[in-house]
Protein backbone atom coordinates (compact mmCIF):
# COMPACT_ATOMS: atom_id res chain seq x y z
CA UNK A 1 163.01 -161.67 104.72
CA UNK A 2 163.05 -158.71 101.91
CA UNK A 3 160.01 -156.52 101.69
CA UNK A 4 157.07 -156.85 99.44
CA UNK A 5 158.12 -153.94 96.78
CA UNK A 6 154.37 -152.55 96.15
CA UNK A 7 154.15 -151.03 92.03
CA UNK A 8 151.86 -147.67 92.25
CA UNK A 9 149.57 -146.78 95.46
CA UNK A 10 148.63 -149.78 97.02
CA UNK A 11 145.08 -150.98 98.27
CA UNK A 12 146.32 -149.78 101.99
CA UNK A 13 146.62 -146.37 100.94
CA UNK A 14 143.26 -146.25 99.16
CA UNK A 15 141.71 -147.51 102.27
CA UNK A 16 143.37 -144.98 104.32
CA UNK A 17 142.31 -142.31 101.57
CA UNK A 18 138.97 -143.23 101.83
CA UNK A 19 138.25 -144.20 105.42
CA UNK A 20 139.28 -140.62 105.90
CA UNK A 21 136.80 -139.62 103.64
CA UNK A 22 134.31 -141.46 105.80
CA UNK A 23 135.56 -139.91 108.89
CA UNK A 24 135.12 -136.47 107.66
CA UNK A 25 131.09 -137.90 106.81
CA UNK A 26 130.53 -139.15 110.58
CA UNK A 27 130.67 -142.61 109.77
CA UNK A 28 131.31 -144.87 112.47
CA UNK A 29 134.56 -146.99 112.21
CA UNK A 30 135.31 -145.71 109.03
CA UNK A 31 138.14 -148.17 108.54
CA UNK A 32 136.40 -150.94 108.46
CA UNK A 33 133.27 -149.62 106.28
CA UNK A 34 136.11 -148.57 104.12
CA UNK A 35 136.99 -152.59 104.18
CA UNK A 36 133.44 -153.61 103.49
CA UNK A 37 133.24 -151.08 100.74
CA UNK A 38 136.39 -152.33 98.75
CA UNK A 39 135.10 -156.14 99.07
CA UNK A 40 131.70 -155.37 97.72
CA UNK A 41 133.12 -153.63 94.86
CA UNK A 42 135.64 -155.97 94.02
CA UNK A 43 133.68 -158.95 93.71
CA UNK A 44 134.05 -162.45 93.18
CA UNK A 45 132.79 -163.04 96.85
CA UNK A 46 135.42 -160.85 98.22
CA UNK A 47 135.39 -160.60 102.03
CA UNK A 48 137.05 -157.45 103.94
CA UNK A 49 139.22 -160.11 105.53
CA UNK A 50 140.74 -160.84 102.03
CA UNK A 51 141.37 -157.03 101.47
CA UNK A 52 143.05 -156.59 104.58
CA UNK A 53 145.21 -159.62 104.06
CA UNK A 54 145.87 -158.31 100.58
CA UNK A 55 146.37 -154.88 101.32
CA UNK A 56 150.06 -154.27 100.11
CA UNK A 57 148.96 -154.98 96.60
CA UNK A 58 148.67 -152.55 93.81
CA UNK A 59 144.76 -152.26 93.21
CA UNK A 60 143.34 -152.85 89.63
CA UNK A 61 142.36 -149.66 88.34
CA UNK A 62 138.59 -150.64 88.01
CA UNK A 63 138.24 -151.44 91.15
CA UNK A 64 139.61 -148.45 92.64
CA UNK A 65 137.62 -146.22 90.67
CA UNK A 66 134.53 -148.49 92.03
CA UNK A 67 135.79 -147.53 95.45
CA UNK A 68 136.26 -144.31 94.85
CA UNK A 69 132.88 -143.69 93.82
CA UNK A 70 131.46 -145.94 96.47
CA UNK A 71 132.93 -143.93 99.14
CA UNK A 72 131.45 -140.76 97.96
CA UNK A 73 128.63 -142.21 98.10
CA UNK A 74 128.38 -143.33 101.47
CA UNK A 75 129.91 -139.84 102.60
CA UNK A 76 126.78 -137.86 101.05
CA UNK A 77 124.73 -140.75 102.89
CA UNK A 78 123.29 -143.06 100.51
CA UNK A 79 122.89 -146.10 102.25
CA UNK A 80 125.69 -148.94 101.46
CA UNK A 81 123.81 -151.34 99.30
CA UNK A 82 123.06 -148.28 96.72
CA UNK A 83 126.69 -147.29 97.10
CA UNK A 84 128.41 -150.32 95.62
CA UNK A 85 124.90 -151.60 94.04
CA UNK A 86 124.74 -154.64 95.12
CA UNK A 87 122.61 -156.61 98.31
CA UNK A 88 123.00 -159.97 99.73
CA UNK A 89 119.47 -161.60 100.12
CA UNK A 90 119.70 -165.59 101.45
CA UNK A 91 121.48 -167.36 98.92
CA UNK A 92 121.65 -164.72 96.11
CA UNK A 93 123.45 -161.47 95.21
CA UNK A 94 121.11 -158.71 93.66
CA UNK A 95 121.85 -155.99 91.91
CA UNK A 96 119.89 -152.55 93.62
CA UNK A 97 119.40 -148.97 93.40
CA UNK A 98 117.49 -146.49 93.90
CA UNK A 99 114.47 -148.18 92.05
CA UNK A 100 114.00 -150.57 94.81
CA UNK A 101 113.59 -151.05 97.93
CA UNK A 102 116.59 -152.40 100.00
CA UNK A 103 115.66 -155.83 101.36
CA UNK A 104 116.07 -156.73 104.80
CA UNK A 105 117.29 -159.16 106.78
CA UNK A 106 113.53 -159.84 108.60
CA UNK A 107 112.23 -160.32 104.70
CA UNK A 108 114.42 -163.21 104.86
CA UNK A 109 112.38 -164.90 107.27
CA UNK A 110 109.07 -164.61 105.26
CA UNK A 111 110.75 -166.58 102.60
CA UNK A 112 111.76 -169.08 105.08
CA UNK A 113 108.15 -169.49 105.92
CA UNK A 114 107.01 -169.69 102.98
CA UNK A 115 108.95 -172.33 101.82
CA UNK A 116 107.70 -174.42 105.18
CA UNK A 117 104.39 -173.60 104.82
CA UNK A 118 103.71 -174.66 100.89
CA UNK A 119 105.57 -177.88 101.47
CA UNK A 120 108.11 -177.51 98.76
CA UNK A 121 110.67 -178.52 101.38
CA UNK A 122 109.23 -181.91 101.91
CA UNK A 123 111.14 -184.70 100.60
CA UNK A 124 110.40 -186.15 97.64
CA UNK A 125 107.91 -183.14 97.12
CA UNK A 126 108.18 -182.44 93.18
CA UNK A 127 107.83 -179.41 91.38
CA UNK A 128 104.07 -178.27 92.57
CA UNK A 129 102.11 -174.75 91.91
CA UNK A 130 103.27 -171.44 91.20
CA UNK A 131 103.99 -169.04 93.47
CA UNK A 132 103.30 -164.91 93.11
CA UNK A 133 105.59 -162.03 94.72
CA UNK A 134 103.29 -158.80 95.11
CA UNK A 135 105.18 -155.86 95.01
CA UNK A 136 108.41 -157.44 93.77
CA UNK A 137 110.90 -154.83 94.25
CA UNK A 138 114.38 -155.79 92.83
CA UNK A 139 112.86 -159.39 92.80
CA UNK A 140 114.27 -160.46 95.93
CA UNK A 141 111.38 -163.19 97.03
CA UNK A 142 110.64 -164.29 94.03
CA UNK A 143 113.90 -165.93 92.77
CA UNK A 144 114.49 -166.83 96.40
CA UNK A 145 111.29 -169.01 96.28
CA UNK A 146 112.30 -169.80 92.85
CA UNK A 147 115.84 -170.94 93.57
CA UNK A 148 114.92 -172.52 97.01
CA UNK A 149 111.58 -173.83 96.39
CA UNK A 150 110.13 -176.41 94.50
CA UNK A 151 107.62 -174.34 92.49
CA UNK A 152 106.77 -175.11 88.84
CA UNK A 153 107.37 -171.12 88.23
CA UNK A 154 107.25 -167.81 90.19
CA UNK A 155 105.38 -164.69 89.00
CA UNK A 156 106.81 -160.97 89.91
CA UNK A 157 104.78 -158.45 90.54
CA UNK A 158 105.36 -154.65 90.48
CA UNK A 159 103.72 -151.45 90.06
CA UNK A 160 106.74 -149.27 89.38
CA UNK A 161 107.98 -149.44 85.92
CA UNK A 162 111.40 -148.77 87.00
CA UNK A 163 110.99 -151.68 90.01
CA UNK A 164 110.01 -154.04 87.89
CA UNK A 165 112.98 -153.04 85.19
CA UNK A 166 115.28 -153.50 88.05
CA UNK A 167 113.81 -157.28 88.85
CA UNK A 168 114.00 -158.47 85.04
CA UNK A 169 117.79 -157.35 85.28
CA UNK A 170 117.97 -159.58 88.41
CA UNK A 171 116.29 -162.18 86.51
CA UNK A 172 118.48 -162.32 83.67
CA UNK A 173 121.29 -162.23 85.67
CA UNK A 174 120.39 -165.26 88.20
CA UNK A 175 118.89 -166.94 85.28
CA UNK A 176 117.26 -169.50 87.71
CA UNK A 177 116.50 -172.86 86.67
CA UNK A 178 112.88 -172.11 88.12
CA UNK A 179 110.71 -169.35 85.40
CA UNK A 180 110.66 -165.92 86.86
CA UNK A 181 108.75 -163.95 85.25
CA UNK A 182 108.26 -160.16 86.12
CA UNK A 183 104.67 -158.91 85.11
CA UNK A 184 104.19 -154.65 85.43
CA UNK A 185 100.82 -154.05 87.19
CA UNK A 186 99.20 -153.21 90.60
CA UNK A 187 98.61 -155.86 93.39
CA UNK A 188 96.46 -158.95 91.63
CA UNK A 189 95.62 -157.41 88.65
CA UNK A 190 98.43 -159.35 86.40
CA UNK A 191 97.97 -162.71 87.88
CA UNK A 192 93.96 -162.95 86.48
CA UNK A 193 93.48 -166.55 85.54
CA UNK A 194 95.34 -168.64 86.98
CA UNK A 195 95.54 -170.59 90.51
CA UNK A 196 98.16 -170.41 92.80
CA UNK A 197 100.25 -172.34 95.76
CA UNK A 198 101.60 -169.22 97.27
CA UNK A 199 100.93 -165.37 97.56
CA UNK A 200 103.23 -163.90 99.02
CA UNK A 201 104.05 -159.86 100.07
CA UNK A 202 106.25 -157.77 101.75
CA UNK A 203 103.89 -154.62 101.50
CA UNK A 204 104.27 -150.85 102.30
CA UNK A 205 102.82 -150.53 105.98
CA UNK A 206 103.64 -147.49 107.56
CA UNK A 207 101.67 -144.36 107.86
CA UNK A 208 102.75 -141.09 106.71
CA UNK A 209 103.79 -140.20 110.27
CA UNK A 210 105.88 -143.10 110.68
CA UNK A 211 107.51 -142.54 107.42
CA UNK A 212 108.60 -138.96 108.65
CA UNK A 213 109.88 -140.43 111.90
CA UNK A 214 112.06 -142.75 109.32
CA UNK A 215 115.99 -142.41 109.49
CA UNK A 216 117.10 -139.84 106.75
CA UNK A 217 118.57 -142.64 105.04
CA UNK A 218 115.80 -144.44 104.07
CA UNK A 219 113.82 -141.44 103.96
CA UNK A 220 115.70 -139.73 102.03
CA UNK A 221 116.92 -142.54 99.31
CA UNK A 222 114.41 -145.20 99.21
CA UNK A 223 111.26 -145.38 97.52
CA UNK A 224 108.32 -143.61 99.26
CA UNK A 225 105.68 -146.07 97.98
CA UNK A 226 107.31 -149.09 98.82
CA UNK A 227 106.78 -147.89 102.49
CA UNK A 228 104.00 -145.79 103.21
CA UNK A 229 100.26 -147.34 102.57
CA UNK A 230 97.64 -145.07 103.35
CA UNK A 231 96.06 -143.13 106.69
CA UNK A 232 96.46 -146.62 109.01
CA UNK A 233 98.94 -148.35 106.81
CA UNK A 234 97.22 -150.97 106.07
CA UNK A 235 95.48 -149.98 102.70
CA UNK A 236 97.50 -152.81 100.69
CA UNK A 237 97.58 -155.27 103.49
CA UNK A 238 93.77 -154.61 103.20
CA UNK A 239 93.95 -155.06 99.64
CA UNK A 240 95.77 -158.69 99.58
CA UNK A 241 93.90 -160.36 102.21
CA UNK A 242 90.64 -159.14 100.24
CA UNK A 243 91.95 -160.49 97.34
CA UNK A 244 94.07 -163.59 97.60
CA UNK A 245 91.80 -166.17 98.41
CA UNK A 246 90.48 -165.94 94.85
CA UNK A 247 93.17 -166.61 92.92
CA UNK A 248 94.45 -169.47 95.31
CA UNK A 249 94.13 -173.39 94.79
CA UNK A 250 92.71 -175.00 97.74
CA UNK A 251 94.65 -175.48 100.32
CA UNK A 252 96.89 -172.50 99.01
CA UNK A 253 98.40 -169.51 101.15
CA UNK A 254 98.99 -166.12 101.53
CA UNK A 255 102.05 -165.33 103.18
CA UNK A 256 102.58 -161.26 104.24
CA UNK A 257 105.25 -159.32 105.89
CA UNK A 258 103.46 -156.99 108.71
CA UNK A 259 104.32 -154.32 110.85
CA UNK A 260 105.17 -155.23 114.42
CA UNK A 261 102.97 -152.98 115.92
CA UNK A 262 99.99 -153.71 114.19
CA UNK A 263 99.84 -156.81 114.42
CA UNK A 264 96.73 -157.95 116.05
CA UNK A 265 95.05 -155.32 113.41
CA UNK A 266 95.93 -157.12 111.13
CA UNK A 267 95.18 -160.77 112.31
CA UNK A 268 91.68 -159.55 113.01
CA UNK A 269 91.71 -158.22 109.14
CA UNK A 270 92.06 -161.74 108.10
CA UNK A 271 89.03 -162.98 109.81
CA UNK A 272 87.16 -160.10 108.72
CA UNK A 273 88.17 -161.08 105.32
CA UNK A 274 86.75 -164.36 105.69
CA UNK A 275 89.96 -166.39 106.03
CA UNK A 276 89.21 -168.94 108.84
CA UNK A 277 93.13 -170.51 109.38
CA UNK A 278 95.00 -167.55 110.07
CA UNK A 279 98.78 -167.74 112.27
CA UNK A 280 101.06 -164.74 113.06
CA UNK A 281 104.89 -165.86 113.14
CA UNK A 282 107.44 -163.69 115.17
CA UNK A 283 110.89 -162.77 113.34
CA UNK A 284 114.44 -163.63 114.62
CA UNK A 285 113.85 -160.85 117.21
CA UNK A 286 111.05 -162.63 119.07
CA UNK A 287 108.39 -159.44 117.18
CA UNK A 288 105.35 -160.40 115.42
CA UNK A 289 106.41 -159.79 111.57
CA UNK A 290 104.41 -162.33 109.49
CA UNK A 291 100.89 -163.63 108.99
CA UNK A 292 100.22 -166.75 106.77
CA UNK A 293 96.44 -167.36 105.66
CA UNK A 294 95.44 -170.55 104.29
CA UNK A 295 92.10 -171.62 101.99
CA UNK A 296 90.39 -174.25 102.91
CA UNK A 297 90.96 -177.73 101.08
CA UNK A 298 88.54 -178.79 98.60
CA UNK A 299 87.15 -175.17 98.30
C-alpha cells in the first residue's frame, strides 16, 4: 500500500514542535498535553484521539497558529483553559479568560443539587421560579440551571465589570432557550424585588493565608477576589445566608459551594442566621462541599 504523501508540515510535526516546547516548560507528558492542546483549539468537539489518528495531515493554517499560541501559553504557565480559551462545564462549552474564574469540576456538583433540590427535575414539573447565580463568573451556573433546569429565567450576578462582560459573551453565544440575564452589582443588591426558587453561589472562601499557600497557577492567573473573602473566609458566605431568605418564595433555597474545612462553621452560620432546614452535601470525593438552606413553606 503507497504512502500517504503529506503537502507542507504535517499536524505530527507541530505536535512534536510543540510538545518539545512543553518539555523545555516542565510539563508533564508533554506529548499528550500537546494532543489536548491541538483538540481544544481546533474545535468542533475535537478529541486528542482524532488528532492522533489524523496526524499525517497538513494542518489548516488557523489552527496551527491557535496551537502555536496555545503552547506558549501553557509554557509561561497559564493554566490550560486560559491557553486555548475555552472550559468544559456539564453540558456546555464556555468561553474563559483571565476575567473569570476557571470552573471546577466540584462546581459541577452544586448544580446537580440544585437542580434536585428545586424540583425542576420532577416529571411533568413545568417551567416554575427563577433562579439567581451570585457571583456569576463566566456564567457557568447560571446557563447550566438554565439549560438543565426547568426555571422560568435565571439571573447572573457579578461584581466585576469585566466578569460579568465575559458571562453576557457566554450568553449570547449559548443563546439558551431559558432568559439569562447578567445584572452588574454586588451580592443581592440587583435582584431587589422580586422572589425567587433558587439562590445559588459558588463564593470566594479562602483566607488570605490560604490564598498564598495556592499553586502559582491559580495564584498567579486567576482572579484574587473570586477566591479570597475576608480574615476567616467567610465574609460573603456570611453575607448570603444573611441575606437570601428575603428575597426567596416560600419553600425556596439557597444553595452554596463551601470550603471543606469549614464546614461545620458554616452549618452553624445558617442556624445563626435563622434558617431552621439546613443539610451539608459531600462532593464526588466523599468532602463536605455544599450546604442547601431552605425557607419555610407558607412563610
Amino acid at each position: 500500500m503507497p504512502e500517504r504523501t503529506v503537502l507542507g508540515p504535517s499536524i505530527a510535526a507541530a505536535l512534536r514542535d510543540g510538545a518539545g516546547r512543553l518539555h523545555g516548560s516542565g510539563i508533564v507528558d508533554p506529548r499528550r498535553e500537546a494532543r489536548m492542546l491541538w483538540a481544544a483549539v481546533a474545535g468542533d468537539a475535537t478529541t486528542p484521539g482524532d488528532v492522533w489518528i489524523g496526524r499525517d495531515r497538513a494542518p489548516a493554517p488557523e489552527v496551527a497558529a491557535r496551537f502555536r499560541q496555545a503552547i506558549e501559553l501553557r509554557a509561561g504557565g497559564v493554566p490550560f483553559a486560559y491557553a486555548v480559551g475555552s472550559t468544559d462545564f456539564r453540558t456546555l462549552q464556555l468561553s474563559i479568560d483571565r476575567r473569570a474564574l476557571i470552573p471546577r469540576p466540584e462546581t459541577e456538583g452544586l448544580v446537580d443539587l440544585v437542580l434536585h433540590a428545586a424540583g425542576t427535575r420532577d416529571a411533568g414539573c413545568g417551567m416554575r421560579g427563577v433562579a439567581a447565580d451570585i457571583g456569576t463568573g463566566c456564567g457557568c451556573i447560571a446557563l447550566a440551571l438554565a439549560v438543565e433546569g426547568n426555571f422560568e429565567r435565571v439571573i447572573a450576578v457579578e461584581r466585576s465589570p469585566e466578569a460579568a462582560a465575559l458571562a453576557r459573551q457566554n450568553v449570547a453565544r449559548l443563546h439558551p432557550a431559558v432568559p439569562v440575564e447578567v445584572r452588574q452589582g454586588d451580592l443581592f443588591a440587583p435582584l431587589a424585588g422580586a422572589r425567587y426558587r433558587a439562590i445559588v453561589s459558588n463564593p470566594p472562601y479562602l483566607t488570605e493565608t490560604e490564598y498564598l499557600a495556592l499553586d502559582p497557577a491559580v495564584r498567579e492567573f486567576e482572579p484574587r477576589e473570586a477566591l479570597v473573602s475576608g480574615a476567616d473566609g467567610l465574609d460573603a458566605t456570611r453575607a448570603l445566608l444573611a441575606g437570601a431568605a428575603a428575597l426567596l418564595e416560600p419553600g425556596g433555597l439557597v444553595a452554596l459551594e463551601i470550603d471543606e474545612r469549614r464546614a461545620e462553621t458554616v452549618r452553624s452560620l445558617a442556624h445563626c442566621c435563622g434558617w431552621s432546614r439546613v443539610t451539608v452535601h459531600d462532593d464526588l470525593f466523599g468532602r463536605p462541599r455544599f450546604l442547601v438552606a431552605r425557607r419555610a413553606e407558607g412563610v
